[in-house]
PDB file of N, CA and C in Angstrom:
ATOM      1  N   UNK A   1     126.453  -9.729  14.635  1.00  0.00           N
ATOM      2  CA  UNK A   1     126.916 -10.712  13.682  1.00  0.00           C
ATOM      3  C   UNK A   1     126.439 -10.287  12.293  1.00  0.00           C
ATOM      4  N   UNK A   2     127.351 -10.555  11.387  1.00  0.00           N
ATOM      5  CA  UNK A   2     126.829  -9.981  10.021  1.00  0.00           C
ATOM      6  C   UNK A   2     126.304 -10.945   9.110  1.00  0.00           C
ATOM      7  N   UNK A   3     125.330 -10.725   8.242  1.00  0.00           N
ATOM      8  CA  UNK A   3     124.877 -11.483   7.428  1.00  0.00           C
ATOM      9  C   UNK A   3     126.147 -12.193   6.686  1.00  0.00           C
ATOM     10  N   UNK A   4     125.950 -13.808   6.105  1.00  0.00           N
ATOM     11  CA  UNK A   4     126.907 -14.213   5.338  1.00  0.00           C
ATOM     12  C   UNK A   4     127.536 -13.227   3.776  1.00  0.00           C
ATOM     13  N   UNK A   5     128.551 -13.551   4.003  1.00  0.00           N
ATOM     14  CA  UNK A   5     128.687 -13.072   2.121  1.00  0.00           C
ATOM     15  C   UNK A   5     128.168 -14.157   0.999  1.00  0.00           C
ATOM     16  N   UNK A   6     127.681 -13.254   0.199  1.00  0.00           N
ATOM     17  CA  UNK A   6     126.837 -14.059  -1.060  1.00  0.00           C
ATOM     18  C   UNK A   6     128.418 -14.844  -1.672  1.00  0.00           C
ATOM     19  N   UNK A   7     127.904 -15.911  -1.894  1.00  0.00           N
ATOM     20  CA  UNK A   7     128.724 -16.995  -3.114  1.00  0.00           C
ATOM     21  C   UNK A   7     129.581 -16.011  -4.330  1.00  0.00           C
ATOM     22  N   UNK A   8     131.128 -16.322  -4.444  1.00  0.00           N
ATOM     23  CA  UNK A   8     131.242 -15.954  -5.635  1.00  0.00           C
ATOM     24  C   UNK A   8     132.334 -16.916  -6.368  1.00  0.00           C
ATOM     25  N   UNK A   9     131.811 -17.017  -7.838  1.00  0.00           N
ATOM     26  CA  UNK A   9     132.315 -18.036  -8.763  1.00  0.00           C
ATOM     27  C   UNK A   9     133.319 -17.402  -9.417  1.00  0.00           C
ATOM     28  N   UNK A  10     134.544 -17.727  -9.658  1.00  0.00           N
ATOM     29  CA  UNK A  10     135.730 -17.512 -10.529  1.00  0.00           C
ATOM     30  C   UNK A  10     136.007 -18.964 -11.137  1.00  0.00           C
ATOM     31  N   UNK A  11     136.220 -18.755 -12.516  1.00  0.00           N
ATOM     32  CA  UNK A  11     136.011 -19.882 -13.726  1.00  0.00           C
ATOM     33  C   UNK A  11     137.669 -19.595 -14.532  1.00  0.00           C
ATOM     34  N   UNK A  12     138.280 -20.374 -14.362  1.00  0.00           N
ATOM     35  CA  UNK A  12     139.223 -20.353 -15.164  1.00  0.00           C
ATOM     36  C   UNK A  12     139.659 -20.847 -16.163  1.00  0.00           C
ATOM     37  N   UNK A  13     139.713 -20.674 -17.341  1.00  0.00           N
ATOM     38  CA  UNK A  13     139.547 -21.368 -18.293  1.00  0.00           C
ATOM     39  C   UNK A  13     141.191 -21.807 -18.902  1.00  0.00           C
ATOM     40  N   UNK A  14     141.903 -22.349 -19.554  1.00  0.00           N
ATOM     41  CA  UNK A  14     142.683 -22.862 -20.171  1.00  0.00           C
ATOM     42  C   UNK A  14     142.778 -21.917 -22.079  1.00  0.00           C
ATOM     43  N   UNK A  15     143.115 -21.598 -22.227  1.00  0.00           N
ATOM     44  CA  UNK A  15     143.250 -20.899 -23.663  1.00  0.00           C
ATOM     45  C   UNK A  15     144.370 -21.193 -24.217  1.00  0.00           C
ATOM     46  N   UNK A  16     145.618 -22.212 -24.217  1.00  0.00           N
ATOM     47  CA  UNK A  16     146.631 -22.388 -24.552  1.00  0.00           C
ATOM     48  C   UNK A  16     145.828 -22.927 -26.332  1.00  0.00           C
ATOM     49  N   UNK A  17     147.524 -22.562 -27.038  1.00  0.00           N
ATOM     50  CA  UNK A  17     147.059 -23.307 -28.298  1.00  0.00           C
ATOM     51  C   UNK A  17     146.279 -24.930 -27.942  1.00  0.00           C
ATOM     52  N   UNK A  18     147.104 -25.523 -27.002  1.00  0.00           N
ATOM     53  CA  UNK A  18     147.142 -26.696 -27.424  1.00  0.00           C
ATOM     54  C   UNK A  18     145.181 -26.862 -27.014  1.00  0.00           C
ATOM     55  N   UNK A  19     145.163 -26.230 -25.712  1.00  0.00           N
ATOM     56  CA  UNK A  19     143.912 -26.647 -25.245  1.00  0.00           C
ATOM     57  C   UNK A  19     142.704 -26.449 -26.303  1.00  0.00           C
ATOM     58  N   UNK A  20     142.861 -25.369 -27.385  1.00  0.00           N
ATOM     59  CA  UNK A  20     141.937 -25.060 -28.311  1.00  0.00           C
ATOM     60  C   UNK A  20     141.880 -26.345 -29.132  1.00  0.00           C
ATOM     61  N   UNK A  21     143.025 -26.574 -29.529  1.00  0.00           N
ATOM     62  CA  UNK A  21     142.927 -27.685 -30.852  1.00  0.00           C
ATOM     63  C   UNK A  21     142.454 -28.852 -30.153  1.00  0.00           C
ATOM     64  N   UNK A  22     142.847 -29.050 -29.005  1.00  0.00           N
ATOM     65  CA  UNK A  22     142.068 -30.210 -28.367  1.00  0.00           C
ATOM     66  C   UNK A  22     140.767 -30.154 -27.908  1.00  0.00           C
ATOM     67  N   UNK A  23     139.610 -29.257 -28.284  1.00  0.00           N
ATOM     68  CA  UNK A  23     138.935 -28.864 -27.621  1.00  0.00           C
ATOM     69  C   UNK A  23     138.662 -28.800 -26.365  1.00  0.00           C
ATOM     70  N   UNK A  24     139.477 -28.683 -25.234  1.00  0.00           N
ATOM     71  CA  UNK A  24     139.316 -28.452 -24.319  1.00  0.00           C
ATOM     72  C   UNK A  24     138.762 -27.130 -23.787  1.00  0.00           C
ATOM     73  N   UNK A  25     139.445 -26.351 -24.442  1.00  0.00           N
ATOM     74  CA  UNK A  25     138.519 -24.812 -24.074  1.00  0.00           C
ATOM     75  C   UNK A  25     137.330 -24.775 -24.204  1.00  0.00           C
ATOM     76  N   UNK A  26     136.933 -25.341 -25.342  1.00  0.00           N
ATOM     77  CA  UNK A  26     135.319 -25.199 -26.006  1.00  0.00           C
ATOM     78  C   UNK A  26     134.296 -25.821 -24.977  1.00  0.00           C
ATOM     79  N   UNK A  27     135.005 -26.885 -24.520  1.00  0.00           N
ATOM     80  CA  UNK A  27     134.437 -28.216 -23.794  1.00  0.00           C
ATOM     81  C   UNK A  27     134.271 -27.566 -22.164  1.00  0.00           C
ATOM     82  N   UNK A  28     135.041 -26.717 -21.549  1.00  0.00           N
ATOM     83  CA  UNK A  28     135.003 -25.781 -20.544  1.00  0.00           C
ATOM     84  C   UNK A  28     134.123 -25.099 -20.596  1.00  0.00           C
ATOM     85  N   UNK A  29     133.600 -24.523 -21.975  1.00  0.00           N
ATOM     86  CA  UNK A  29     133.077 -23.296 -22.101  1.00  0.00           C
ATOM     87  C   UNK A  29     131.729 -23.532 -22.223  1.00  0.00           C
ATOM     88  N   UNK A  30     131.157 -24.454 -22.686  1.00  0.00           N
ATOM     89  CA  UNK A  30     130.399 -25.487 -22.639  1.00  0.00           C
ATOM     90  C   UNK A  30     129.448 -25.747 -21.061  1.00  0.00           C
ATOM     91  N   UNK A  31     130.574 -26.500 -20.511  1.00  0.00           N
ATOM     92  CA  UNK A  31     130.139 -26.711 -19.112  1.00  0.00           C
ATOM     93  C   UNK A  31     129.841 -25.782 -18.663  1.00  0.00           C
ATOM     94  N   UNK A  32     130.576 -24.153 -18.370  1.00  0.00           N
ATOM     95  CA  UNK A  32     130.398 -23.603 -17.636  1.00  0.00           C
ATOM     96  C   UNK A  32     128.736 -22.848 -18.060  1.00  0.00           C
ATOM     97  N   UNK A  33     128.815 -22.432 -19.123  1.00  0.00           N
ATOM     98  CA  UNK A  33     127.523 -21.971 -19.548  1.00  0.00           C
ATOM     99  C   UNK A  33     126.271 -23.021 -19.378  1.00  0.00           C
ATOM    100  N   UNK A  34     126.762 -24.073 -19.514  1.00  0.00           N
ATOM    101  CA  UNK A  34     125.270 -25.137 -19.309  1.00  0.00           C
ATOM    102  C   UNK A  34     124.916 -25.329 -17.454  1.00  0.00           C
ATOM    103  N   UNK A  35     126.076 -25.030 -16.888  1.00  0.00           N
ATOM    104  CA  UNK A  35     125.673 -25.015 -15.271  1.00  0.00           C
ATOM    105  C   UNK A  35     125.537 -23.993 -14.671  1.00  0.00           C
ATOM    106  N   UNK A  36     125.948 -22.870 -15.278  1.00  0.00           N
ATOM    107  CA  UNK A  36     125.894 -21.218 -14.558  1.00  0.00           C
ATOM    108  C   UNK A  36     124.540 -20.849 -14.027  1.00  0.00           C
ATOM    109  N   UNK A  37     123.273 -21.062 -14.919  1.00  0.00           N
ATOM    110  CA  UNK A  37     121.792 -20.736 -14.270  1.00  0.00           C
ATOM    111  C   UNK A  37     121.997 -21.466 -13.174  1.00  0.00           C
ATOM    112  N   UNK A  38     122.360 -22.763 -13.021  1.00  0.00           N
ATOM    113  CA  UNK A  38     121.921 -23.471 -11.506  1.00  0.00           C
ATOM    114  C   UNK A  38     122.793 -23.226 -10.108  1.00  0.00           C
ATOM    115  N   UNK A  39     123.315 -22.347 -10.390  1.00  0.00           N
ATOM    116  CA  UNK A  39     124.245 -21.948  -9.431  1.00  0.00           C
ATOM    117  C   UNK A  39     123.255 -21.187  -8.620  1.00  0.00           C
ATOM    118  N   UNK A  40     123.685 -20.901  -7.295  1.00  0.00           N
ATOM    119  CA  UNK A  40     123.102 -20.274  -6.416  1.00  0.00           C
ATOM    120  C   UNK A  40     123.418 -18.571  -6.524  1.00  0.00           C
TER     121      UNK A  40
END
């Protein structure tokens, strides 16, 4: 039996005009960097 495979994270982000002006991208980009250390 083989050891598990390690965890892997794919982050997709939104980059449309609209999502920028709405800050939504920023607000993604945000999250993802403020939760990435606590990831396993």
């Amino acid at each position: 039996v083989r050891d598990p495979m390690p965890a892997v994270f794919f982050f997709l982000v939104d980059v449309s005009m609209n999502a920028i002006q709405s800050g939504a991208t920023a607000a993604a980009c945000s999250a993802v960097a403020q939760s990435i250390n606590d990831l396993p």
